[in-house]
Protein backbone atom coordinates (compact mmCIF):
# COMPACT_ATOMS: atom_id res chain seq x y z
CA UNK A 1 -1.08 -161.58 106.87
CA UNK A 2 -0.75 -160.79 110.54
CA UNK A 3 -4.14 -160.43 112.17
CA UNK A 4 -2.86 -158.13 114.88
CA UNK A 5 -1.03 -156.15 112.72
CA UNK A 6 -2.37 -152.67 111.92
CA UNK A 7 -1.14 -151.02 108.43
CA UNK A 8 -0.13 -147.79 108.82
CA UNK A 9 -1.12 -144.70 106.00
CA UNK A 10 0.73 -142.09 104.91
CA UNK A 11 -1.68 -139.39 103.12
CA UNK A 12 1.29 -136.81 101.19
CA UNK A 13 -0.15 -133.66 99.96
CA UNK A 14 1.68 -131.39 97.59
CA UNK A 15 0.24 -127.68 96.93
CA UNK A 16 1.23 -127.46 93.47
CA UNK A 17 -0.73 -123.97 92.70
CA UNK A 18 2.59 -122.08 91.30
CA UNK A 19 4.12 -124.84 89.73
CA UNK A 20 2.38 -123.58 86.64
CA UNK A 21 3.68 -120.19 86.99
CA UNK A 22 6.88 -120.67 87.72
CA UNK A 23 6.91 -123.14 84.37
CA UNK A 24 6.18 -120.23 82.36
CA UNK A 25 8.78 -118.70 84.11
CA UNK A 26 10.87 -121.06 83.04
CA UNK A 27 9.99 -121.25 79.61
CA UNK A 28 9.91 -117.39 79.31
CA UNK A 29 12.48 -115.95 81.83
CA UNK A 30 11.64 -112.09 80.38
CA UNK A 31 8.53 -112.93 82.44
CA UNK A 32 11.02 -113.74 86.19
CA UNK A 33 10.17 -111.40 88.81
CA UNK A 34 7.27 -109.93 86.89
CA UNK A 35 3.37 -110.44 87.96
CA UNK A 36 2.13 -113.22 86.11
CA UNK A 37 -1.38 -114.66 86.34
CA UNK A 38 -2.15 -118.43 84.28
CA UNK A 39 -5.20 -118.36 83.10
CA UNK A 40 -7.77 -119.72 80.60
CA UNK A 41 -8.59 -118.28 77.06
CA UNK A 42 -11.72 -115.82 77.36
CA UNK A 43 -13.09 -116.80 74.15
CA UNK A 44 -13.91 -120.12 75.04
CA UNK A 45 -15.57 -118.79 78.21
CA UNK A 46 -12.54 -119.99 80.40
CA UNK A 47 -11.35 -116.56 81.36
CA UNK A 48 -10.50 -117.40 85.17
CA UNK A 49 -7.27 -117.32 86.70
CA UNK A 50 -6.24 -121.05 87.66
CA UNK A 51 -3.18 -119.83 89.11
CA UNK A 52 -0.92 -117.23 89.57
CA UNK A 53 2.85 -115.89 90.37
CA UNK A 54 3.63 -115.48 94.47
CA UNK A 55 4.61 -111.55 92.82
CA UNK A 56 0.99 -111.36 91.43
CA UNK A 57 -0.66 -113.01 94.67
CA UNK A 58 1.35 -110.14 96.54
CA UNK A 59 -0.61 -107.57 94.57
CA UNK A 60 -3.73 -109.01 95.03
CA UNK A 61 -4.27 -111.37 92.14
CA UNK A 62 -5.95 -114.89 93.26
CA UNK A 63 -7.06 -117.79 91.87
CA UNK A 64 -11.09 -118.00 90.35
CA UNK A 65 -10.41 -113.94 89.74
CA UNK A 66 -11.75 -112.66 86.22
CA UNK A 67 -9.19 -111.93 83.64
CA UNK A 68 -8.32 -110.10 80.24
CA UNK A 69 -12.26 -109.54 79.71
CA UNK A 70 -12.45 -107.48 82.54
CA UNK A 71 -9.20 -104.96 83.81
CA UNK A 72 -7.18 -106.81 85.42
CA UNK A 73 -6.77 -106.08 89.47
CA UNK A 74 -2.81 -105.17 88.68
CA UNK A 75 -2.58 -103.38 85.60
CA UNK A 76 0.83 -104.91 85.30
CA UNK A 77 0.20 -108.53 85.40
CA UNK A 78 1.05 -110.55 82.36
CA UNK A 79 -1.91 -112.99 82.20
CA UNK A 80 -0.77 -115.95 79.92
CA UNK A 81 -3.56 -118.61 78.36
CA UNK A 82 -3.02 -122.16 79.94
């Protein structure tokens, strides 16, 4: 090794928070351009949004919200189970 030789770090951060949503898109593309909110299945306690569509962040769905056991924020989001 080089004593005087400093190694140099590269830290790469990728915000993956859609990714999820737009998979779903993917798989269901009825659901494209539509509200959609991922989420957890209430029945197991796990009834938090853990991500969401950039069309259901624009009306005011966000992640950690409360989902299908309370009314939805957007009464036209379609909240999927992860």
């Amino acid at each position: 090794m080089n004593a005087g030789r400093r190694r140099s770090r590269v830290i790469f951060h990728v915000d993956m928070n859609s990714f999820y949503a737009s998979v779903e898109t993917a798989h269901h593309p009825e659901l494209k351009g539509r509200p959609l909110a991922i989420a957890g299945r209430a029945e197991e306690r796990r009834g938090i949004v853990v991500t969401s569509s950039y069309e259901a962040r624009r009306m005011g769905v966000n992640d950690d919200d409360d989902c299908p056991g309370s009314p939805p924020k957007v009464p036209r989001t379609h909240y999927q189970a992860s």
